[in-house]
C-alpha atoms as a PDB file:
ATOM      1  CA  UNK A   1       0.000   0.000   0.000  1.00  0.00           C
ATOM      2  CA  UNK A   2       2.969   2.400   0.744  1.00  0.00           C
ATOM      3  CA  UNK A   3       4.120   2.172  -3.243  1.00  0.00           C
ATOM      4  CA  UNK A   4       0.537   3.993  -4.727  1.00  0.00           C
ATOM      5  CA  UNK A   5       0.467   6.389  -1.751  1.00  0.00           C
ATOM      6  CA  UNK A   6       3.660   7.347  -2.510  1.00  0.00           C
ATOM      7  CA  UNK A   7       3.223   7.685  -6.192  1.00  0.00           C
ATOM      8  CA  UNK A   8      -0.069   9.094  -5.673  1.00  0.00           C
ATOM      9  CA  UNK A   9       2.056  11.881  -3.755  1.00  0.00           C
ATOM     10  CA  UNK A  10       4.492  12.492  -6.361  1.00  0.00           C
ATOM     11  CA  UNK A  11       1.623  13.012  -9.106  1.00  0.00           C
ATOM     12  CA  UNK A  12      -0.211  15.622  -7.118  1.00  0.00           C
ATOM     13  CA  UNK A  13       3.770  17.383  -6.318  1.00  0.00           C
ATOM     14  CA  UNK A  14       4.162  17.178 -10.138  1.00  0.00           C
ATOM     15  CA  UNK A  15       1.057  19.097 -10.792  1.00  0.00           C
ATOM     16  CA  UNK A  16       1.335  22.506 -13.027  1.00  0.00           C
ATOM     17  CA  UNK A  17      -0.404  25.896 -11.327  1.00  0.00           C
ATOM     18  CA  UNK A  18      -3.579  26.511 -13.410  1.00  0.00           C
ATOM     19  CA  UNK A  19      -2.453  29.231 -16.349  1.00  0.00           C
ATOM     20  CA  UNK A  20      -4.460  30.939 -18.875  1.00  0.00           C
ATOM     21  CA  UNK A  21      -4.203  33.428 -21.565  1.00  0.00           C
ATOM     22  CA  UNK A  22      -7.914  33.842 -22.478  1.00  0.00           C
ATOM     23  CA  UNK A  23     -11.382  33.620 -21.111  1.00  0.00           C
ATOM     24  CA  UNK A  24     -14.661  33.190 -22.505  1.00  0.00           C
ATOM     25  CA  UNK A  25     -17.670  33.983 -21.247  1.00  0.00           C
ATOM     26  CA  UNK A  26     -20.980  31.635 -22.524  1.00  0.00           C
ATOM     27  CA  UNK A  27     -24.062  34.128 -21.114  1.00  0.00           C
ATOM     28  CA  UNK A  28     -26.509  31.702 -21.963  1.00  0.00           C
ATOM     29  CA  UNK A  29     -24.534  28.515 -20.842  1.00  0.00           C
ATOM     30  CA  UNK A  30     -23.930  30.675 -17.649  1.00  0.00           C
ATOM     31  CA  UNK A  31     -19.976  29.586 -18.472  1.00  0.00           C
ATOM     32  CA  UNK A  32     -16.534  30.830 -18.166  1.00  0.00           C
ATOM     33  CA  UNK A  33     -13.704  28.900 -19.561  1.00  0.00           C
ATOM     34  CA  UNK A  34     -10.202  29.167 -19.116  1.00  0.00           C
ATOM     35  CA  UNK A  35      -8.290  28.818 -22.038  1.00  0.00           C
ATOM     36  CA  UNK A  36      -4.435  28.011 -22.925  1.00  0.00           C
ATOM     37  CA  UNK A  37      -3.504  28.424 -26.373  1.00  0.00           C
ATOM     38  CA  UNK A  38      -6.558  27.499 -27.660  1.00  0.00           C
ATOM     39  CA  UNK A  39      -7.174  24.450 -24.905  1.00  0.00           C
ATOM     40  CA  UNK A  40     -10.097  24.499 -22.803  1.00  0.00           C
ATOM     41  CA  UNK A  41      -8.185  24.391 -19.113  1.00  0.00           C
ATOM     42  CA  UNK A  42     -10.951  25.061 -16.517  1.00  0.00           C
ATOM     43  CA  UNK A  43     -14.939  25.714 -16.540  1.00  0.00           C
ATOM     44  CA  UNK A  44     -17.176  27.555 -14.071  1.00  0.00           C
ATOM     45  CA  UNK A  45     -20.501  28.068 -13.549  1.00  0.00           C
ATOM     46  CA  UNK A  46     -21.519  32.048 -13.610  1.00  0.00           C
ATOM     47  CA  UNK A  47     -24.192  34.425 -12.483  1.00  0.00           C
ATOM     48  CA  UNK A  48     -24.388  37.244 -14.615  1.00  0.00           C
ATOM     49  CA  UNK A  49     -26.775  40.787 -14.292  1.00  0.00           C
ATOM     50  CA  UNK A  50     -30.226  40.750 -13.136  1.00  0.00           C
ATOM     51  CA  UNK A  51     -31.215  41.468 -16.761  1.00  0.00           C
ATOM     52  CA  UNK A  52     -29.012  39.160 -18.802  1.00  0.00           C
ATOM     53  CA  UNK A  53     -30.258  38.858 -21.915  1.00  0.00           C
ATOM     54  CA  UNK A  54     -28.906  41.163 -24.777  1.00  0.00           C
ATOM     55  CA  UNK A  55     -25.484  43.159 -24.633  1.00  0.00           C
ATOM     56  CA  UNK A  56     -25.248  45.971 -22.517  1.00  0.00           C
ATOM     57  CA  UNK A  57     -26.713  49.032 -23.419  1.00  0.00           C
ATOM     58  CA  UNK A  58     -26.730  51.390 -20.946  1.00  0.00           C
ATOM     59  CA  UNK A  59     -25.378  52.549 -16.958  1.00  0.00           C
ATOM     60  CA  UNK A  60     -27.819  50.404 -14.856  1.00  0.00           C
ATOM     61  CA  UNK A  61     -29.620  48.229 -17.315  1.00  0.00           C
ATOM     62  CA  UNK A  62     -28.238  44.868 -15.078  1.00  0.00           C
ATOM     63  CA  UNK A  63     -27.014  43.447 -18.558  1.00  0.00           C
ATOM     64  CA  UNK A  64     -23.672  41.543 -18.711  1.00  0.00           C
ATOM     65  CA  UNK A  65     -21.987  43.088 -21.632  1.00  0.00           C
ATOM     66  CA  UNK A  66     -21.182  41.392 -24.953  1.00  0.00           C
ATOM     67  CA  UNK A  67     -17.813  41.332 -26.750  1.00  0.00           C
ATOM     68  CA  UNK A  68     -13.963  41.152 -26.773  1.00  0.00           C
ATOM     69  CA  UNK A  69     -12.329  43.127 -23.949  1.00  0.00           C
ATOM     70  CA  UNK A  70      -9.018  42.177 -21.489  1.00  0.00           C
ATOM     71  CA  UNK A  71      -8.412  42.278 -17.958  1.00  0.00           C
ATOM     72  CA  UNK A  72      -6.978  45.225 -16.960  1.00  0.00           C
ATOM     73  CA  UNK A  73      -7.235  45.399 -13.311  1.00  0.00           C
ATOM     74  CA  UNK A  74      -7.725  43.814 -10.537  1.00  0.00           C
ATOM     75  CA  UNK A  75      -8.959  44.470  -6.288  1.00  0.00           C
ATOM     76  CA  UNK A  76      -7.788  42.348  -3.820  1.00  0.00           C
ATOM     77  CA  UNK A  77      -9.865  44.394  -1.655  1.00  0.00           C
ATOM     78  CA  UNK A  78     -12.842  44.099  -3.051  1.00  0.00           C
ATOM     79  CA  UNK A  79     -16.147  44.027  -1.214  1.00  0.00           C
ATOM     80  CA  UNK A  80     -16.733  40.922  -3.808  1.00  0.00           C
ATOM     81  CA  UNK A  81     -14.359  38.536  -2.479  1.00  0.00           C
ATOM     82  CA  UNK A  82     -11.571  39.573  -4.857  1.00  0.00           C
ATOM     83  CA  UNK A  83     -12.506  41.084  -8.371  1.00  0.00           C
ATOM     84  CA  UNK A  84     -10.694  40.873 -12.256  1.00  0.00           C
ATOM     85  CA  UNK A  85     -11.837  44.401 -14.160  1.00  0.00           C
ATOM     86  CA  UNK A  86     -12.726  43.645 -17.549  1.00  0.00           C
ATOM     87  CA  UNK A  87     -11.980  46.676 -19.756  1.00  0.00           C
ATOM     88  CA  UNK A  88     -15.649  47.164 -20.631  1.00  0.00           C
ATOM     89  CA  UNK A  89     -16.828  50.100 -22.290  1.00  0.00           C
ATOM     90  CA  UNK A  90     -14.868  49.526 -25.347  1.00  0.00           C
ATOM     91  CA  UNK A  91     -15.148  51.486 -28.103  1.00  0.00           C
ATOM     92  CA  UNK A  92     -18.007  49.976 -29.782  1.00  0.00           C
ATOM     93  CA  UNK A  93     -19.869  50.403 -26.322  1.00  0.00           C
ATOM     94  CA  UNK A  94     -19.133  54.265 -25.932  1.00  0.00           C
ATOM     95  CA  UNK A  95     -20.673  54.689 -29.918  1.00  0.00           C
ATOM     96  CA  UNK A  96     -23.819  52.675 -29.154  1.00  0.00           C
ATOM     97  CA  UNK A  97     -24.396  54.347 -25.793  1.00  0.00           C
ATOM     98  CA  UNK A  98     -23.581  57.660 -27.486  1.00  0.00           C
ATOM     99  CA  UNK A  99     -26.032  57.203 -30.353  1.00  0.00           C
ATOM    100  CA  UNK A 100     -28.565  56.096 -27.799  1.00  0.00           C
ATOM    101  CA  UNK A 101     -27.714  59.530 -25.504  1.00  0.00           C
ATOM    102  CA  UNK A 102     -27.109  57.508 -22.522  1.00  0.00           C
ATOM    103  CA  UNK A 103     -23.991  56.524 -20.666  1.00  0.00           C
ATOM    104  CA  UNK A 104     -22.285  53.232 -21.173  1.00  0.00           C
ATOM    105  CA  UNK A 105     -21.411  52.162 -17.296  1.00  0.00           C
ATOM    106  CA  UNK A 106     -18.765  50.669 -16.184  1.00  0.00           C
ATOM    107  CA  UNK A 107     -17.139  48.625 -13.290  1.00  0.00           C
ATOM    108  CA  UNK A 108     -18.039  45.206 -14.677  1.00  0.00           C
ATOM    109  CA  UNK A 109     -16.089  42.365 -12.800  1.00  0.00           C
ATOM    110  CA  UNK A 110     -15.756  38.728 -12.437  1.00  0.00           C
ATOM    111  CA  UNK A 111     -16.026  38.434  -8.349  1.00  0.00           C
ATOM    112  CA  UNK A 112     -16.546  36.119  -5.867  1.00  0.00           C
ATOM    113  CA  UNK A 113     -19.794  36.739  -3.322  1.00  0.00           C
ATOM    114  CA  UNK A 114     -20.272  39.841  -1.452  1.00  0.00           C
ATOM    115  CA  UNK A 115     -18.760  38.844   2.284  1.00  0.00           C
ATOM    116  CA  UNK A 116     -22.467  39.544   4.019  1.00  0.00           C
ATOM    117  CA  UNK A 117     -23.789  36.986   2.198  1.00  0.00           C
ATOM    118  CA  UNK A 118     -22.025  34.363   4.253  1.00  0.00           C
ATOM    119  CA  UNK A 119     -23.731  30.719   4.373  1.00  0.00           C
ATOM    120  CA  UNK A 120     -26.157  32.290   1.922  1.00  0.00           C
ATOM    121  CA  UNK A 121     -23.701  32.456  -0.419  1.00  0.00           C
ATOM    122  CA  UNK A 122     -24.047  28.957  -1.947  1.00  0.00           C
ATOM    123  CA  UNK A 123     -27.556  29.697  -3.468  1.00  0.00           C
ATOM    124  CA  UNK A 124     -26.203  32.463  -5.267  1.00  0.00           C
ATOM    125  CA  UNK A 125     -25.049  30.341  -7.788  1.00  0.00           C
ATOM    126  CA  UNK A 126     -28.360  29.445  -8.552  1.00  0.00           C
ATOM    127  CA  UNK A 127     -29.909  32.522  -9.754  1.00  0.00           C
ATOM    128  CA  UNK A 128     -28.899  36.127 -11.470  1.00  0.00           C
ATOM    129  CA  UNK A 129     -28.117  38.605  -9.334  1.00  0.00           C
ATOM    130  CA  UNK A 130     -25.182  41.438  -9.903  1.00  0.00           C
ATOM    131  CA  UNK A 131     -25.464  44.579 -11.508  1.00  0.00           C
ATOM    132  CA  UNK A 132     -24.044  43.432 -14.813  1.00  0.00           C
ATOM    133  CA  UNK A 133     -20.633  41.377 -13.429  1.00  0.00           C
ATOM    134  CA  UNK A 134     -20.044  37.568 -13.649  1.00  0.00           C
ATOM    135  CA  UNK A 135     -20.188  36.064 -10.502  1.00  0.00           C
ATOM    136  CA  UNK A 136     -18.182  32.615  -9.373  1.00  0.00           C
ATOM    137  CA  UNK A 137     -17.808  31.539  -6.005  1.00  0.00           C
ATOM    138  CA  UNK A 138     -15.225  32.257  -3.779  1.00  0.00           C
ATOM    139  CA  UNK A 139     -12.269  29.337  -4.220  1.00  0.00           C
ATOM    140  CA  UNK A 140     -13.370  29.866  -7.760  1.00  0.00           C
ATOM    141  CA  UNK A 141     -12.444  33.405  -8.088  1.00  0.00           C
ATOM    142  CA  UNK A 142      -9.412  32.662  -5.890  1.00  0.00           C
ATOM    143  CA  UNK A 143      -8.045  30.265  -8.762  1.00  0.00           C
ATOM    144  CA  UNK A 144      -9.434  32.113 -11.667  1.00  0.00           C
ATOM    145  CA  UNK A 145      -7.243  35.327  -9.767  1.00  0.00           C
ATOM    146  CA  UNK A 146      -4.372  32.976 -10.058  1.00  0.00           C
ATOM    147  CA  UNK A 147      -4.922  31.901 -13.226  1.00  0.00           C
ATOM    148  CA  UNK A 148      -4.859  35.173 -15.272  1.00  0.00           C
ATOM    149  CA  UNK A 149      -2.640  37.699 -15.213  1.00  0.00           C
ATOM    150  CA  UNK A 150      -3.708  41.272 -16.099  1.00  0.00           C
ATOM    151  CA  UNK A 151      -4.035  41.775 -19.923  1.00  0.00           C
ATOM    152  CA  UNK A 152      -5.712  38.485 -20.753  1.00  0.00           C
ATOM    153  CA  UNK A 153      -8.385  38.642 -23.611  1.00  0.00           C
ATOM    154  CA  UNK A 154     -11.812  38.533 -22.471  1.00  0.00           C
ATOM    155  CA  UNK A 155     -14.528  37.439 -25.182  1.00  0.00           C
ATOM    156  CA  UNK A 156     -18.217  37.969 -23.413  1.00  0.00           C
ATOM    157  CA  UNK A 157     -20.715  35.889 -26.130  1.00  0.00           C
ATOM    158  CA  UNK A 158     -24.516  35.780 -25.951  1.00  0.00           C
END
């Protein structure tokens, strides 16, 4: 019994950090992947806005936006667990919210759960609820944080 124990050992040592150079974002599969060169690496289940259906349009519309962006920040502080800034408006955003006479927003994430929420917090996954952001849990964000360094393509599809 000692010789798989200690080969089980030396398999987990051996294992490589999760990596990624790109995410995508499947709204309506309520899915992020992490990609690596093209590979499919890790998948989470998201909650998006309160209003996810269609790109976003508009400051307050609780629509998850719709496009190609990168991650450009990040808050280890954030009131969200931790939180990845994707670069949203971009400049397709700014026209259409300009031809529409409204502003675009801003601040869209991917967090973890807001701290209050506590024990609550595992039903979150089970509904829509941010302003707009994609939502994981919190050991999910933690990796995903890991994962992806700032400047990592972000594509957001329907």
């Amino acid at each position: 019994m000692l010789i798989p124990l200690f080969l089980l050992w030396i398999g987990n040592a051996a294992t490589k950090p999760l990596k990624a150079d790109r995410i995508l974002i499947e709204k309506a599969a309520r899915r992020l992947t992490l990609l690596d060169h093209g590979r499919a690496v890790k998948t989470y289940h998201i909650c998006l806005g309160k209003n996810p259906v269609g790109a976003k349009e508009r400051e307050g519309d609780g629509r998850t936006p719709e496009g190609l962006y990168t991650i450009d920040s990040r808050n280890a502080a954030s009131k969200y667990h931790r939180a990845l800034h994707v670069s949203y408006p971009n400049a397709a955003d700014r026209a259409r919210a300009r031809r529409l006479g409204v502003k675009p927003g801003g601040q869209i994430m991917i967090h973890g759960l807001p701290s209050r929420w506590g024990i609550l917090g595992k039903t979150a996954q089970y509904f829509d609820w941010t302003a707009g952001c994609i939502a994981v849990n919190d050991a999910e964000i933690e990796e995903i944080w890991n994962a992806v360094p700032n400047g990592v393509g972000v594509e957001i599809r329907p």
